[in-house]
Protein backbone atom coordinates (compact mmCIF):
# COMPACT_ATOMS: atom_id res chain seq x y z
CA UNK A 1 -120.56 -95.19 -103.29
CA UNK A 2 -123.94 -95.86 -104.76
CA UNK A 3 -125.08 -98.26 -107.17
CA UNK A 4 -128.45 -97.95 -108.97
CA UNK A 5 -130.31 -100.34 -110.80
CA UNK A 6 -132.07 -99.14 -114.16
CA UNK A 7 -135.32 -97.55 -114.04
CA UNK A 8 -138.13 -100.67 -115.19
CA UNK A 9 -140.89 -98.79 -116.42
CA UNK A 10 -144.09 -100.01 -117.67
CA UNK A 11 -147.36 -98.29 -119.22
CA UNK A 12 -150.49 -98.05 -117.86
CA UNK A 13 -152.30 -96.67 -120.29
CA UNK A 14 -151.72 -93.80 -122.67
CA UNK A 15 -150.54 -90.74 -119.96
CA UNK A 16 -149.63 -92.80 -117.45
CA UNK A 17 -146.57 -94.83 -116.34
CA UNK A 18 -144.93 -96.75 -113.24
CA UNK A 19 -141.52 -97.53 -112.58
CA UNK A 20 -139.35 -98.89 -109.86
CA UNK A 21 -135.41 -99.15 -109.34
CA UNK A 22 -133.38 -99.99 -106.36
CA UNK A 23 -130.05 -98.51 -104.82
CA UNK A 24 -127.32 -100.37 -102.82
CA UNK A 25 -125.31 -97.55 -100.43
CA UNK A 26 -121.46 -98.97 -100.01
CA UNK A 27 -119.16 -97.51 -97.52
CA UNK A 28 -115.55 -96.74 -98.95
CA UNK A 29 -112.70 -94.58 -98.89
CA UNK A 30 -111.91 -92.28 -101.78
CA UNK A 31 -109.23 -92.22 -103.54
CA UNK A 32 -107.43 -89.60 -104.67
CA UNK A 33 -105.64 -91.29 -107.75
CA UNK A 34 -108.72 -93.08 -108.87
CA UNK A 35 -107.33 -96.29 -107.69
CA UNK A 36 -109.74 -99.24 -107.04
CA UNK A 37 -110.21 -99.23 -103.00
CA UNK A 38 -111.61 -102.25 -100.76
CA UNK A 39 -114.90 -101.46 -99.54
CA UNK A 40 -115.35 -100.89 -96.14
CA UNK A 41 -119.20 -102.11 -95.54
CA UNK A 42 -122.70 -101.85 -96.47
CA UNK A 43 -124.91 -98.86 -95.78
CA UNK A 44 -128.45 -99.70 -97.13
CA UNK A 45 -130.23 -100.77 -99.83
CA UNK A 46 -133.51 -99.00 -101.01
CA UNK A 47 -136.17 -99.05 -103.34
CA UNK A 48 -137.65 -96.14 -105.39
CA UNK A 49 -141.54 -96.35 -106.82
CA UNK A 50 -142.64 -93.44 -109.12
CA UNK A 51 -145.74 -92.98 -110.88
CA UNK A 52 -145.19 -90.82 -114.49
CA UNK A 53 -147.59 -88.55 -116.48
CA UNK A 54 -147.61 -87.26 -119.66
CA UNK A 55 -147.76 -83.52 -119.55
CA UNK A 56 -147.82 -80.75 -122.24
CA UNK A 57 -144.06 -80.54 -121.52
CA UNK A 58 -143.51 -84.52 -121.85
CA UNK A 59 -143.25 -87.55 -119.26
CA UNK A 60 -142.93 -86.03 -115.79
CA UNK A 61 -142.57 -87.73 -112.53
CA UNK A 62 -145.57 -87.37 -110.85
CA UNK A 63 -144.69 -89.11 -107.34
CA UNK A 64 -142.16 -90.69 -105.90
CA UNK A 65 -142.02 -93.00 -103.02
CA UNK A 66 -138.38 -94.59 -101.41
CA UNK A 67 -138.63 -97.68 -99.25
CA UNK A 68 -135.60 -98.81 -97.14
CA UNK A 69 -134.81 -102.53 -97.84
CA UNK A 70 -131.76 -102.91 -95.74
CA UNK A 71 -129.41 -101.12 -93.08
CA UNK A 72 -126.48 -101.82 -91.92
CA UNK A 73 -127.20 -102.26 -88.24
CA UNK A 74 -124.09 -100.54 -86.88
C-alpha cells in the first residue's frame, strides 16, 4: 500500500516550476472482500523533487529526482 502526499508546487518564474511530494510504502495483506486489514510493517518512505516547464503542449515534467528517506531495515 502506498500513500502519497500532494504535489506542493511553486513558480519560479513564468515557464518554470518546482515541486516536491513524499510517499510512505506500507506492507499489508490484500483483501479480497475489501475489508480493512492490519498492516503488517513499514517499507520506506521517499521523497520526489521535479522541476516543470512550460512547453507548447503545456506544463511538462522536466526532471525528476526520488530520494529514499526511510527503510525498513529487515
Amino acid at each position: 500500500m502506498q500513500l502519497t502526499s500532494t504535489i506542493q508546487i511553486k513558480p519560479i518564474n513564468e515557464t518554470t516550476a518546482t515541486g516536491i511530494s513524499y510517499a510512505v510504502v506500507l506492507e499489508a495483506p490484500i483483501d479480497e472482500n475489501g475489508l480493512p486489514v492490519t498492516l503488517l510493517g513499514f517499507q520506506v518512505a521517499s521523497e520526489s523533487r521535479s522541476i516543470y516547464k512550460l512547453t507548447s503542449e503545456g506544463w511538462k515534467i522536466d526532471k525528476r529526482e526520488y530520494t529514499t528517506l526511510f527503510v525498513d531495515p529487515d
